[in-house]
N, C-alpha and C. Protein backbone atom coordinates (compact mmCIF):
# COMPACT_ATOMS: atom_id res chain seq x y z
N UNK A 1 31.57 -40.39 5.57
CA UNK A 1 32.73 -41.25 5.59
C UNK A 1 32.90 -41.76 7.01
N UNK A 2 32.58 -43.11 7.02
CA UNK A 2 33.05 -43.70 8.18
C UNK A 2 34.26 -44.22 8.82
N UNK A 3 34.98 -43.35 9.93
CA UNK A 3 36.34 -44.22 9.92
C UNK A 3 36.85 -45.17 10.96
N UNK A 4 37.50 -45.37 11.36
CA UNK A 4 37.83 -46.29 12.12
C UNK A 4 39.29 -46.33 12.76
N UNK A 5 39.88 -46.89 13.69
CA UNK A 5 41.56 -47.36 14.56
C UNK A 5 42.07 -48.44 13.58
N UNK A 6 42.61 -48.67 13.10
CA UNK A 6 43.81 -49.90 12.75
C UNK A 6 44.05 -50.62 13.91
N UNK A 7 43.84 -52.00 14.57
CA UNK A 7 43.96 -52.29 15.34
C UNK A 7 45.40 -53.00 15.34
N UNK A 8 45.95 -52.99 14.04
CA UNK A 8 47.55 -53.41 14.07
C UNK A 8 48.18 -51.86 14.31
N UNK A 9 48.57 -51.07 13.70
CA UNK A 9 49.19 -49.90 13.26
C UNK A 9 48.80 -48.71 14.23
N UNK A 10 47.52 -48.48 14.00
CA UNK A 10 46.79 -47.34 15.17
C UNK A 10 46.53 -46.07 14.14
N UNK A 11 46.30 -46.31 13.20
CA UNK A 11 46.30 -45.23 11.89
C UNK A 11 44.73 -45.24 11.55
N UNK A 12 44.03 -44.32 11.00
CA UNK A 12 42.81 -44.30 11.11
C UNK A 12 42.79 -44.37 9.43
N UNK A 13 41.24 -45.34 9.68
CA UNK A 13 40.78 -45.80 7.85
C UNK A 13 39.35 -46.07 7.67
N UNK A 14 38.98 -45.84 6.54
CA UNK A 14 37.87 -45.69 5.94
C UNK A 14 37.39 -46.96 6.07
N UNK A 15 35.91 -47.34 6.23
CA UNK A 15 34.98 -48.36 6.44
C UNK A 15 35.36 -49.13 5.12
N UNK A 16 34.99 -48.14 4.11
CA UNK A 16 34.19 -48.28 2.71
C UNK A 16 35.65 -48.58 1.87
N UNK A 17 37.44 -48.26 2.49
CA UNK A 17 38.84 -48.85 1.64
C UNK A 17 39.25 -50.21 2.19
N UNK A 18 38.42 -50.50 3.06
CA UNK A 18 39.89 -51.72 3.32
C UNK A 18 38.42 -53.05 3.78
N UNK A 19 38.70 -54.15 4.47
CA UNK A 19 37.67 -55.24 4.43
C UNK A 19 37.27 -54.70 5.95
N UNK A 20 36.77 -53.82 6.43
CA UNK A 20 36.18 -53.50 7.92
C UNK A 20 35.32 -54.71 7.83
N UNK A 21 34.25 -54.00 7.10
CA UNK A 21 32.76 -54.93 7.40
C UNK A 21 33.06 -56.61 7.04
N UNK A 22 33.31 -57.06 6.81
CA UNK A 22 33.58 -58.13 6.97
C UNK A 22 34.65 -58.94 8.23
N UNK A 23 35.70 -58.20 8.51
CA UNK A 23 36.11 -58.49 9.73
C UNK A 23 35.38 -58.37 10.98
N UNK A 24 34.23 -57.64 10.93
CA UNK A 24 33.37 -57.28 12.09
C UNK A 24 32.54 -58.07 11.86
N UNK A 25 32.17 -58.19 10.95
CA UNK A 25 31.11 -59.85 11.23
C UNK A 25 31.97 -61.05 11.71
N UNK A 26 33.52 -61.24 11.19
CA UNK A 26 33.74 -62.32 11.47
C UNK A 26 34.55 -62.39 12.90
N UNK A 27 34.30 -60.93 13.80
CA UNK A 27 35.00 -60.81 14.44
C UNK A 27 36.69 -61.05 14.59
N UNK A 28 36.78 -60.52 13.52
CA UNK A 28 38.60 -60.30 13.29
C UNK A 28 38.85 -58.71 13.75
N UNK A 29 40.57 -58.86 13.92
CA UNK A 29 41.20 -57.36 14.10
C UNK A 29 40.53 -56.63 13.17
N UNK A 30 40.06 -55.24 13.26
CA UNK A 30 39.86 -54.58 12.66
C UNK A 30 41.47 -53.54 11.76
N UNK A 31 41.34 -53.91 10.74
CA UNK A 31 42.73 -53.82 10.16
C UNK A 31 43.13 -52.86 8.92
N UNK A 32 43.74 -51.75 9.22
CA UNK A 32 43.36 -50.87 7.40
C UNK A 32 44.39 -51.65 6.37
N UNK A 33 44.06 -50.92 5.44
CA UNK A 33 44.60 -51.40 3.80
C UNK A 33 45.63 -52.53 3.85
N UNK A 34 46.81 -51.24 4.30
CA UNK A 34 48.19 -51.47 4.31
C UNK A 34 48.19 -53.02 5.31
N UNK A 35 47.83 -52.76 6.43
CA UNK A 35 48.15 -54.11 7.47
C UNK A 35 47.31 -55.34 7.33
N UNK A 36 46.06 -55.29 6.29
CA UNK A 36 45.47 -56.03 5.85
C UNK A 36 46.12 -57.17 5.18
N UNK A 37 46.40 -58.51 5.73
CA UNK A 37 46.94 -59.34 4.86
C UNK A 37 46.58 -59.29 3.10
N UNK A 38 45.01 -59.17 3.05
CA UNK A 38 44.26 -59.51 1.55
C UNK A 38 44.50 -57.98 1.04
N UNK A 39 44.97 -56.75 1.45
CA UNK A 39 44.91 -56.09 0.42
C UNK A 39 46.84 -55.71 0.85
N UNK A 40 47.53 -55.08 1.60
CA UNK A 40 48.60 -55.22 1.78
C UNK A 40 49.28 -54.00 1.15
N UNK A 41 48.24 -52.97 1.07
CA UNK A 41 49.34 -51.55 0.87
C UNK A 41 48.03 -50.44 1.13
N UNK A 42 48.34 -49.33 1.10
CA UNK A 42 47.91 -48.58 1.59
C UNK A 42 47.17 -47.89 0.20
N UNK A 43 45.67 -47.48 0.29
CA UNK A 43 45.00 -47.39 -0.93
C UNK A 43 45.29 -45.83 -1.57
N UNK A 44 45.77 -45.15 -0.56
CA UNK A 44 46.40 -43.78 -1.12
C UNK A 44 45.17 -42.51 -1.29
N UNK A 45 44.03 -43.20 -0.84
CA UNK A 45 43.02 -41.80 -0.87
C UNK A 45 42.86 -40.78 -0.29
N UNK A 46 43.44 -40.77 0.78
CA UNK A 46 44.37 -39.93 1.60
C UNK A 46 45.05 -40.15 2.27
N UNK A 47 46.06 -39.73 3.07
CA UNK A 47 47.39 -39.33 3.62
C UNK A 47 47.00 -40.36 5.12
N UNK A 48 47.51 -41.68 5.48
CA UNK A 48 48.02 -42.21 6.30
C UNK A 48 48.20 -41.81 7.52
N UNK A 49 47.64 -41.57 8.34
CA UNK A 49 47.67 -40.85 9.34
C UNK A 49 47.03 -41.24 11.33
N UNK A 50 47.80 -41.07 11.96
CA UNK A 50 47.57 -41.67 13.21
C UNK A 50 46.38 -41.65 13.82
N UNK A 51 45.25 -42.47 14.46
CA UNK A 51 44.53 -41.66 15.17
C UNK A 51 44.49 -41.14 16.49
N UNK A 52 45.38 -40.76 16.66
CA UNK A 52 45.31 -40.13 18.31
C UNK A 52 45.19 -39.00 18.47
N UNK A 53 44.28 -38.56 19.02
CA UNK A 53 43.49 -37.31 19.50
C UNK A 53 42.36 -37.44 19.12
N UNK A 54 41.54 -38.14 18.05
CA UNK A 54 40.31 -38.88 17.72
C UNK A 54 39.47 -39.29 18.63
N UNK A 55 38.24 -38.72 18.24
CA UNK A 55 37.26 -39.29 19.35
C UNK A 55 36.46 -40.24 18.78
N UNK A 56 35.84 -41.36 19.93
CA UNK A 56 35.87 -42.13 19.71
C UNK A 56 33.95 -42.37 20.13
N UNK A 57 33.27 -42.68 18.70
CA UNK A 57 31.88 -42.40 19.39
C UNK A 57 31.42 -43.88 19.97
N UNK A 58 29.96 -44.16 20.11
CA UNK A 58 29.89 -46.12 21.22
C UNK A 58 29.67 -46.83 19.82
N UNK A 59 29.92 -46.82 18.88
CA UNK A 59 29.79 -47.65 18.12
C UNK A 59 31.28 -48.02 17.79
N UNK A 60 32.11 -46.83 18.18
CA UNK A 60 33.66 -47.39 17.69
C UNK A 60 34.26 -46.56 16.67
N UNK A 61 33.38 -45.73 16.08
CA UNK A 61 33.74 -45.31 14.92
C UNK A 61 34.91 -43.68 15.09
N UNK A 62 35.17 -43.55 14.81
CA UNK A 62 36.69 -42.14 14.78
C UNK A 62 36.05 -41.00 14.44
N UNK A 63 35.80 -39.78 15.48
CA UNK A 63 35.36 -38.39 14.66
C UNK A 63 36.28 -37.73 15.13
N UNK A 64 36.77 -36.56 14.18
CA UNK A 64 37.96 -35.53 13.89
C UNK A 64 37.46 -34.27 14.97
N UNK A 65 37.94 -34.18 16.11
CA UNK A 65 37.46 -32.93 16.98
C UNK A 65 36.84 -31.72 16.24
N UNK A 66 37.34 -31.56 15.35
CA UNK A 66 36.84 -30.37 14.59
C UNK A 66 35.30 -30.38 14.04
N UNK A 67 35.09 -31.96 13.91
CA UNK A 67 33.60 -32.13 13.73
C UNK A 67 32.74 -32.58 14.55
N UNK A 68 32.88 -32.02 15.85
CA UNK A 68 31.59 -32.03 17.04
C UNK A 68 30.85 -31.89 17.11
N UNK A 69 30.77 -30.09 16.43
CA UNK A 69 29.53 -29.85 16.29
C UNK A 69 28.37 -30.05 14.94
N UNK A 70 28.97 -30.86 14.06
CA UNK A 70 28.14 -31.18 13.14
C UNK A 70 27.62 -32.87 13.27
N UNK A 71 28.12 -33.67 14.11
CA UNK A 71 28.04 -34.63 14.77
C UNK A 71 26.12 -35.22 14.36
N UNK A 72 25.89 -36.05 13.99
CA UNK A 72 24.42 -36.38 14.11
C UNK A 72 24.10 -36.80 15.77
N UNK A 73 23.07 -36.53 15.81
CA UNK A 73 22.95 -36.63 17.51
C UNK A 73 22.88 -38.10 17.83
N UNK A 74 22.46 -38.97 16.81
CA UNK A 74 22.81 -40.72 17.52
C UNK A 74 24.41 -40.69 17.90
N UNK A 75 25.24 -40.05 17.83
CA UNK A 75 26.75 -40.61 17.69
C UNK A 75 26.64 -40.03 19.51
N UNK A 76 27.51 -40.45 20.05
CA UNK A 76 27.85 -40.07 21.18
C UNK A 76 29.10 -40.41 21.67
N UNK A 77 29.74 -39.51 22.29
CA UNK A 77 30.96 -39.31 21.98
C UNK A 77 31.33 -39.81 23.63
N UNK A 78 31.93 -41.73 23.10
CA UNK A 78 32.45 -42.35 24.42
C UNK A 78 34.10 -42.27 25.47
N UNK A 79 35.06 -42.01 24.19
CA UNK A 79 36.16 -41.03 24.39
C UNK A 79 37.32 -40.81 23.71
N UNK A 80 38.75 -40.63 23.67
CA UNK A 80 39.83 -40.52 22.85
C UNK A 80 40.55 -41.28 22.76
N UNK A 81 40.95 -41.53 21.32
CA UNK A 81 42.09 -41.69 21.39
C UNK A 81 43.58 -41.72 21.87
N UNK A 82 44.16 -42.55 22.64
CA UNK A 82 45.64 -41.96 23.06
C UNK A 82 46.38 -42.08 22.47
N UNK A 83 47.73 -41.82 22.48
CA UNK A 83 48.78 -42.76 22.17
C UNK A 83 48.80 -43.76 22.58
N UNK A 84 49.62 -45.19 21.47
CA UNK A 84 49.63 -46.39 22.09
C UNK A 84 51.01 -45.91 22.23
N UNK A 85 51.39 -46.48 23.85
CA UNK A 85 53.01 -46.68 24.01
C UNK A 85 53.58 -47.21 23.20
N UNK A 86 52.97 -48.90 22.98
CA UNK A 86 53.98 -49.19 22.28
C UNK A 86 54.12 -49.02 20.98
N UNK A 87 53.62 -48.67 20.34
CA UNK A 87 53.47 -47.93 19.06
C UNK A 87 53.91 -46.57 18.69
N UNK A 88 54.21 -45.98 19.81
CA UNK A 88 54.46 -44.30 20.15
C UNK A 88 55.71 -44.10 20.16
């Protein structure tokens, strides 16, 4: 499961629920469900949730500290998540 930042919200989301791959080709915000104009609610597959404290590998993608050490060795871990102030 690949996840990702909400670049509206700051909530972390699945590649494979909301239009990622296509905003990344078209170079748009990267945007989950809910803040997604075209889908506009939250898909409910799991629990909504912030990403801060998330690390952050060079491709961009969100890994859960707890899974470091199972990590495939291409990922490399560029850094964290913060709080956004203004969002915080």
């Amino acid at each position: 499961m690949s996840l990702y930042r909400c670049s509206a919200c700051g909530c972390v989301e699945n590649t494979a629920l909301a239009n990622y791959w296509q905003r990344k080709m078209d170079q748009q915000p990267l945007l989950c469900s809910a803040c997604d104009p075209e889908i506009g609610v939250w898909h409910g597959q799991f629990t909504q949730r912030s990403a801060t404290g998330m690390l952050i590998d060079g491709r961009g993608l969100l890994w859960h500290p707890m899974t470091l050490m199972s990590m495939p060795a291409h990922a490399t871990i560029v850094g964290i998540v913060q709080e956004d102030a203004q969002k915080g």
